[in-house]
PDB file of N, CA and C in Angstrom:
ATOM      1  N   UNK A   1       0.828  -1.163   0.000  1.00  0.00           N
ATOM      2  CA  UNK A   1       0.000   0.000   0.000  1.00  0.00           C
ATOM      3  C   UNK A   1       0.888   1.247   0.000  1.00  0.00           C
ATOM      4  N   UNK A   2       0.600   1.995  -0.914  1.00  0.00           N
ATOM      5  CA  UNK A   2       1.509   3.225  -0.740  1.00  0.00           C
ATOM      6  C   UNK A   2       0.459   4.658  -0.205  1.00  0.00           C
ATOM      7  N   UNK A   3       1.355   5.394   0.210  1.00  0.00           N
ATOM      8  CA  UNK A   3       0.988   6.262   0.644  1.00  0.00           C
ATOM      9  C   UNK A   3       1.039   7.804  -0.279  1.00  0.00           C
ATOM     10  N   UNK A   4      -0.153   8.435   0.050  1.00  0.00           N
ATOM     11  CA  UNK A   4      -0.456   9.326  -0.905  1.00  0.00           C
ATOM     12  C   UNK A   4       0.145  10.957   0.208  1.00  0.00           C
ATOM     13  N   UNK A   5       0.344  11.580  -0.748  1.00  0.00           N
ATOM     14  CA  UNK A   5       1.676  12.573  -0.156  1.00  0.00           C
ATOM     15  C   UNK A   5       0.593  13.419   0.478  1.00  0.00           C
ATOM     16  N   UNK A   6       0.676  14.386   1.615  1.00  0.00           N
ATOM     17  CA  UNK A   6      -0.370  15.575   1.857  1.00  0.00           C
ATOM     18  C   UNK A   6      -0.562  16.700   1.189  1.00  0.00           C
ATOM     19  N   UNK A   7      -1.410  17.248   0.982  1.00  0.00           N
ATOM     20  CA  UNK A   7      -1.253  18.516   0.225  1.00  0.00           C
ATOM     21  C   UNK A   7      -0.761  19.736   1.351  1.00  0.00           C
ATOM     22  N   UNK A   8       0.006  20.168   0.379  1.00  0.00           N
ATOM     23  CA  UNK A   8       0.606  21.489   1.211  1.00  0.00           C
ATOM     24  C   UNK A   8      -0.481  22.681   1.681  1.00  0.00           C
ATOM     25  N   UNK A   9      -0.947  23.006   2.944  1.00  0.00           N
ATOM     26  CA  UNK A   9      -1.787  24.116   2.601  1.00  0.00           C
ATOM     27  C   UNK A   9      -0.881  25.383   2.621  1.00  0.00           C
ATOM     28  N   UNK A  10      -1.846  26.221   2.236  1.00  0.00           N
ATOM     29  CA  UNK A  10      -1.312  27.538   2.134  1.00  0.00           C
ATOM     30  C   UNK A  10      -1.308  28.556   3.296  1.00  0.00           C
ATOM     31  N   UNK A  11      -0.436  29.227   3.576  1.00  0.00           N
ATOM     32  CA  UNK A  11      -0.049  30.366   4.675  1.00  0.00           C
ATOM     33  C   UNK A  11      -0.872  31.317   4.865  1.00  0.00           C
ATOM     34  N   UNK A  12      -1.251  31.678   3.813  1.00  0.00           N
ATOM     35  CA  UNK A  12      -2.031  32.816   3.655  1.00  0.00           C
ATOM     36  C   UNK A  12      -3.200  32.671   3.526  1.00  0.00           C
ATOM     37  N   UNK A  13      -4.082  33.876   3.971  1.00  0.00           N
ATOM     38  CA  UNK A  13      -5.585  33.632   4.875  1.00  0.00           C
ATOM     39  C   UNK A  13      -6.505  33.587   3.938  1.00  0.00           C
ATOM     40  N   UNK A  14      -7.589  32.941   4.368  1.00  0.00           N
ATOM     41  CA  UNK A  14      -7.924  32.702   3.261  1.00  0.00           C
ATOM     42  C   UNK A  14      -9.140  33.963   2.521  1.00  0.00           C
ATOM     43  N   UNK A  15      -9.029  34.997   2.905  1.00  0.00           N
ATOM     44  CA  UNK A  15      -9.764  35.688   2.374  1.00  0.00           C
ATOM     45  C   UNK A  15      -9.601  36.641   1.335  1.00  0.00           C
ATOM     46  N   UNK A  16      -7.565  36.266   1.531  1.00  0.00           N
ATOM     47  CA  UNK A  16      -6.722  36.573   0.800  1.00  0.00           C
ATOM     48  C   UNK A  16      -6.205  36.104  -0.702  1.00  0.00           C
ATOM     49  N   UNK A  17      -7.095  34.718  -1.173  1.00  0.00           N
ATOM     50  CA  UNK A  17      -7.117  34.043  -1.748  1.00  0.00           C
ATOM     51  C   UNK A  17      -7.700  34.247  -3.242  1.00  0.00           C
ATOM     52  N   UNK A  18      -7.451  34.065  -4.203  1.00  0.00           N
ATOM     53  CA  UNK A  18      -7.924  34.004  -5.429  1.00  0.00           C
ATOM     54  C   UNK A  18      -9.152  34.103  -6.084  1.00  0.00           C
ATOM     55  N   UNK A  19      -9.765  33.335  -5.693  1.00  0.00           N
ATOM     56  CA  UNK A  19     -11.239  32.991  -5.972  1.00  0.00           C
ATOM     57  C   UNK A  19     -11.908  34.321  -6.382  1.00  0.00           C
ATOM     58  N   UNK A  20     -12.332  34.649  -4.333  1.00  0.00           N
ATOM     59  CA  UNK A  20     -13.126  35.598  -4.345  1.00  0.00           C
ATOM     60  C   UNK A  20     -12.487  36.895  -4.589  1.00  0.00           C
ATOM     61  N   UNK A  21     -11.277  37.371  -4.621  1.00  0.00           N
ATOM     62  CA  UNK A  21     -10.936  38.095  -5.152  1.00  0.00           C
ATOM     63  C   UNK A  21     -10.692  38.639  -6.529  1.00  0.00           C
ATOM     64  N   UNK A  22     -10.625  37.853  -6.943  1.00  0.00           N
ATOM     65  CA  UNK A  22     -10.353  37.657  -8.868  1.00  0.00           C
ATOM     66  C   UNK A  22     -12.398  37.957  -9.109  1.00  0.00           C
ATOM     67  N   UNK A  23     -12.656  37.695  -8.893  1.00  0.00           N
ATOM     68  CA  UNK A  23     -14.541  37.987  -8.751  1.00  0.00           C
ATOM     69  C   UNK A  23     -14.875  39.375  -8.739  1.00  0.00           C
ATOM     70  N   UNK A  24     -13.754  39.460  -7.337  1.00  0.00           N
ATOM     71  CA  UNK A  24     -14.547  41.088  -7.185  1.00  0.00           C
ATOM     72  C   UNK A  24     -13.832  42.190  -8.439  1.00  0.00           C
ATOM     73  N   UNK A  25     -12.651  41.461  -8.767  1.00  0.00           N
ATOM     74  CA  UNK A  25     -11.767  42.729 -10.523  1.00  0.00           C
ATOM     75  C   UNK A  25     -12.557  42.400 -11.206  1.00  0.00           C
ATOM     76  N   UNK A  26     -13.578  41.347 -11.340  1.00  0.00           N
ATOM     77  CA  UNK A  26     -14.170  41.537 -12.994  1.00  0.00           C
ATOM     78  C   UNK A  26     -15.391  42.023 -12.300  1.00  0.00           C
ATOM     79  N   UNK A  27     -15.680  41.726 -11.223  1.00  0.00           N
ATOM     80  CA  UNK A  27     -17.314  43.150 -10.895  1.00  0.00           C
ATOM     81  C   UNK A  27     -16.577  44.192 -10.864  1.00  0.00           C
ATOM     82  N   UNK A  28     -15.446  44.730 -10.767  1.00  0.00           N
ATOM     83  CA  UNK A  28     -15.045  46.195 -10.625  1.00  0.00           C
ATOM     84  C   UNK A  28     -14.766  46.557 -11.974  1.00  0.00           C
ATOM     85  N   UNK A  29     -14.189  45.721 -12.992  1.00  0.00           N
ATOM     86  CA  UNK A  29     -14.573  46.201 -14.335  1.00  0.00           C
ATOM     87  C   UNK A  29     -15.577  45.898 -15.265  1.00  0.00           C
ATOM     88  N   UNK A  30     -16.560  45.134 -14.729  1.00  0.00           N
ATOM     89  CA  UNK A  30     -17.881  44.713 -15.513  1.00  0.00           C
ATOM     90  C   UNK A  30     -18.443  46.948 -15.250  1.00  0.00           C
ATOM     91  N   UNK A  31     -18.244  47.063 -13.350  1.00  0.00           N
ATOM     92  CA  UNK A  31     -18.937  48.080 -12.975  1.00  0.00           C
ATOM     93  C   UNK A  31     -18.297  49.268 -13.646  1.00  0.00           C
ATOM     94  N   UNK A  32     -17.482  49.362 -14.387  1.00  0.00           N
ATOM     95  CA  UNK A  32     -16.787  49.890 -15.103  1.00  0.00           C
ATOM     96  C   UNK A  32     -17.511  50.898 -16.161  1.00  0.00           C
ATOM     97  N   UNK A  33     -17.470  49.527 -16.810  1.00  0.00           N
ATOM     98  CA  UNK A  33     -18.110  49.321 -18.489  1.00  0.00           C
ATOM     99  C   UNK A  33     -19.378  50.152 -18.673  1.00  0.00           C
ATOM    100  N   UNK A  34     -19.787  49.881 -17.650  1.00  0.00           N
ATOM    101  CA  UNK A  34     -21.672  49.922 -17.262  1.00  0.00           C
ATOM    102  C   UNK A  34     -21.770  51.705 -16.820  1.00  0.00           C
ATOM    103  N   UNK A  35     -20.688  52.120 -16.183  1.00  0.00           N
ATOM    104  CA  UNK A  35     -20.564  53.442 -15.388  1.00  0.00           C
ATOM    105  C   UNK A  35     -20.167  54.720 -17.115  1.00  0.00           C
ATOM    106  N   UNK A  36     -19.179  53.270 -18.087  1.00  0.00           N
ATOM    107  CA  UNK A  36     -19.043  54.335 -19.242  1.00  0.00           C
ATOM    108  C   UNK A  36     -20.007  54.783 -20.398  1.00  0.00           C
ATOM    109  N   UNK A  37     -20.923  53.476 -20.263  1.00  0.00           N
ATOM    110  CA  UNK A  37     -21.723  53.893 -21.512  1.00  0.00           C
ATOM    111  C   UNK A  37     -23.119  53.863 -20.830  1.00  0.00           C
ATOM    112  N   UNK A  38     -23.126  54.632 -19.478  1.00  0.00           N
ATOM    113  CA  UNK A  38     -24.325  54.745 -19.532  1.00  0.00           C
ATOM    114  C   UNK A  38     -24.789  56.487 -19.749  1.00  0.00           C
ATOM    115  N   UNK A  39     -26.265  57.100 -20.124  1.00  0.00           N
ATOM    116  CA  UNK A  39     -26.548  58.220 -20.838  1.00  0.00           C
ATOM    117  C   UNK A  39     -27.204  58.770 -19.623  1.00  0.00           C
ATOM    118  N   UNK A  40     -26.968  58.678 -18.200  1.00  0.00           N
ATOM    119  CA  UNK A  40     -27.594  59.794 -17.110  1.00  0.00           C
ATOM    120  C   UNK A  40     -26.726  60.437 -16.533  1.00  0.00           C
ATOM    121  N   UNK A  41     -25.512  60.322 -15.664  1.00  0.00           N
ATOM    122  CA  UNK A  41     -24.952  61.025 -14.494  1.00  0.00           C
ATOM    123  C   UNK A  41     -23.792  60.921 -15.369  1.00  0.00           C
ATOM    124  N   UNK A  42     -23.248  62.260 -15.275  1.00  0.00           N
ATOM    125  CA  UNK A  42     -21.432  62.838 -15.785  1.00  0.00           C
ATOM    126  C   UNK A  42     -21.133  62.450 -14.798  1.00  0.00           C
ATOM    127  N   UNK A  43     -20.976  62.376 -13.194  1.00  0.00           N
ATOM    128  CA  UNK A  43     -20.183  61.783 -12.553  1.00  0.00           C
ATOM    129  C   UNK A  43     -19.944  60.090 -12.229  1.00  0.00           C
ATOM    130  N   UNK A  44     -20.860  59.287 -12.890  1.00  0.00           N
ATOM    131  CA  UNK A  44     -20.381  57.776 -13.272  1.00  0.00           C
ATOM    132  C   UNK A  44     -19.668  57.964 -14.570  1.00  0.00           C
ATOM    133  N   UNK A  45     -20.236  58.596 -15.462  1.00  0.00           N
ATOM    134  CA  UNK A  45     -19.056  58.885 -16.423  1.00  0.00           C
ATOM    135  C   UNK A  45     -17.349  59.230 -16.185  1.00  0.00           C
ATOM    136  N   UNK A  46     -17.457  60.303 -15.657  1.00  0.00           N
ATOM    137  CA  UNK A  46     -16.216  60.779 -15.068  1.00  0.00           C
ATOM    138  C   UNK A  46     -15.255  59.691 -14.432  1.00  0.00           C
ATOM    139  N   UNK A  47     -15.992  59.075 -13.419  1.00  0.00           N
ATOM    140  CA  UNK A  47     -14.980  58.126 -12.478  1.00  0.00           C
ATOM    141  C   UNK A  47     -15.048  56.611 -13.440  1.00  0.00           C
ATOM    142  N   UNK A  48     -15.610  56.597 -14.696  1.00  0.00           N
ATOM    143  CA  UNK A  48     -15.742  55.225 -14.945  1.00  0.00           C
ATOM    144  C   UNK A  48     -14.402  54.588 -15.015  1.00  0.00           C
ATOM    145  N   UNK A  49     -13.492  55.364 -15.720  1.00  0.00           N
ATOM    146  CA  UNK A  49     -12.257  55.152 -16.381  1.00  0.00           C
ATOM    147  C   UNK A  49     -11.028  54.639 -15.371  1.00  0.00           C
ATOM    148  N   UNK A  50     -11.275  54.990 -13.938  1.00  0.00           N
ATOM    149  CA  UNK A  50     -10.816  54.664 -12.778  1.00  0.00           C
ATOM    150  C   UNK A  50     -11.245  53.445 -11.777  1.00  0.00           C
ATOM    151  N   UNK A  51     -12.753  53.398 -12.182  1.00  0.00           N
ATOM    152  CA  UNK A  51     -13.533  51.870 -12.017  1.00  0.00           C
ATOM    153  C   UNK A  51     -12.567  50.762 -12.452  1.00  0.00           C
ATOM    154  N   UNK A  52     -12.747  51.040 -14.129  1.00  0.00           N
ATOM    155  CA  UNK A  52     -12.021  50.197 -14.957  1.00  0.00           C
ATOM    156  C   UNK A  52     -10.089  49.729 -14.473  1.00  0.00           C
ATOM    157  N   UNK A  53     -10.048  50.588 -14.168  1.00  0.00           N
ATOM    158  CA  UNK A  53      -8.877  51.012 -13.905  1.00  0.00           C
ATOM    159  C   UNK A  53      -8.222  50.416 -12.933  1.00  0.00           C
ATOM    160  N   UNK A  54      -9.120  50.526 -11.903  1.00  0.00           N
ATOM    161  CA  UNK A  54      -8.711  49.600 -10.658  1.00  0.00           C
ATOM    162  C   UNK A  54      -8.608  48.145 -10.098  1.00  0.00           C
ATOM    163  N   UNK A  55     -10.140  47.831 -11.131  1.00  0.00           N
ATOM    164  CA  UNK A  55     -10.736  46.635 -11.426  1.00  0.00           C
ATOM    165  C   UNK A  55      -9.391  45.517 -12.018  1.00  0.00           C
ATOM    166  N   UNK A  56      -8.927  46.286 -13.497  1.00  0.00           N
ATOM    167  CA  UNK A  56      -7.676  45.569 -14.174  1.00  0.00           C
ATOM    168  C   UNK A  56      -6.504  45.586 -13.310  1.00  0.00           C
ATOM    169  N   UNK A  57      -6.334  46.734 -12.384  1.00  0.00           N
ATOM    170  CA  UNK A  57      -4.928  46.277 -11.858  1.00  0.00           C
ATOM    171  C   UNK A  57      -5.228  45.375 -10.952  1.00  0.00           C
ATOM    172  N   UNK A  58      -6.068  45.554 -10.170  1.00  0.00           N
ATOM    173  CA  UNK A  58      -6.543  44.529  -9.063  1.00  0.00           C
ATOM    174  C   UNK A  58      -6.298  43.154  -9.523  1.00  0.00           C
ATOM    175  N   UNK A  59      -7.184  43.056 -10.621  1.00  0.00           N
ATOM    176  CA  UNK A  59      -7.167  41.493 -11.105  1.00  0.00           C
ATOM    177  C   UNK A  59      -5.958  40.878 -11.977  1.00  0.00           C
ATOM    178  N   UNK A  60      -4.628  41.929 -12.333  1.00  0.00           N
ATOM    179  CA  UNK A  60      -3.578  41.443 -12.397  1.00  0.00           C
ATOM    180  C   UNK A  60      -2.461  40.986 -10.945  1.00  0.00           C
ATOM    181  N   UNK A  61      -2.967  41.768  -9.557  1.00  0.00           N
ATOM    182  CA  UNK A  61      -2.246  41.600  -8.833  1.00  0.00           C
ATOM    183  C   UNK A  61      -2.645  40.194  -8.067  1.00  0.00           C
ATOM    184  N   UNK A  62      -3.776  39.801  -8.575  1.00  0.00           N
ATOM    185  CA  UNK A  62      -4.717  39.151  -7.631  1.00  0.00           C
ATOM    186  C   UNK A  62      -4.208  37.295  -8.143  1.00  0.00           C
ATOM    187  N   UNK A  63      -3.990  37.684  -9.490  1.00  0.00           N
ATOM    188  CA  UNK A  63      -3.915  36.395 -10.491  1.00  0.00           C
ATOM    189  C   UNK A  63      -2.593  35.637  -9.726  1.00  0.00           C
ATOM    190  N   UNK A  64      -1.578  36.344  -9.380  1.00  0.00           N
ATOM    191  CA  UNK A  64      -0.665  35.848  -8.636  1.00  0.00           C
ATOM    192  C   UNK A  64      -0.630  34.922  -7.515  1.00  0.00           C
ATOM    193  N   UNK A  65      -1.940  35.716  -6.801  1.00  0.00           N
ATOM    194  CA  UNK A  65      -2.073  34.854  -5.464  1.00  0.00           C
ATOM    195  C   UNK A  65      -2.012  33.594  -5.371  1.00  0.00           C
ATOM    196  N   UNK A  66      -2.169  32.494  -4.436  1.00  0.00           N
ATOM    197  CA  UNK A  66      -2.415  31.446  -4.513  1.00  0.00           C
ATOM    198  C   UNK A  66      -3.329  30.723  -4.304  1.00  0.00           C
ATOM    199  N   UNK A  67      -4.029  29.700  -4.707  1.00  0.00           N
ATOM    200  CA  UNK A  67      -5.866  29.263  -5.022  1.00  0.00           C
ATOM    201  C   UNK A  67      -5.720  28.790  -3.302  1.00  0.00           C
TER     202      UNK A  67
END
């Protein structure tokens, strides 16, 4: 009978984790999208570009993490 190896867990917490974070960059640039082409308030207009903005860096820093 052999023995099956343990999985390593991870250090880091888990709220810190991939999943739900990588979730919340594409709601921050879905909320983006939605803030640029919509035809009522100049100030969702205005900040859309920074929505977007934050959303993509977020979800490049996030991709790193570990699952």
């Amino acid at each position: 009978m052999t023995q099956q190896p343990i999985a390593k867990r991870s250090s880091w917490p888990r709220v810190l984790r991939r999943g739900l974070l990588e979730n919340i960059a594409i709601a921050l640039i879905g909320v983006g999208f939605l803030m640029l082409f919509q035809p009522f308030a100049l100030v969702l207009y205005t900040y859309s570009f920074i929505t977007m903005l934050v959303g993509t860096v977020m979800f490049i820093v996030v991709s790193k993490f570990p699952e």
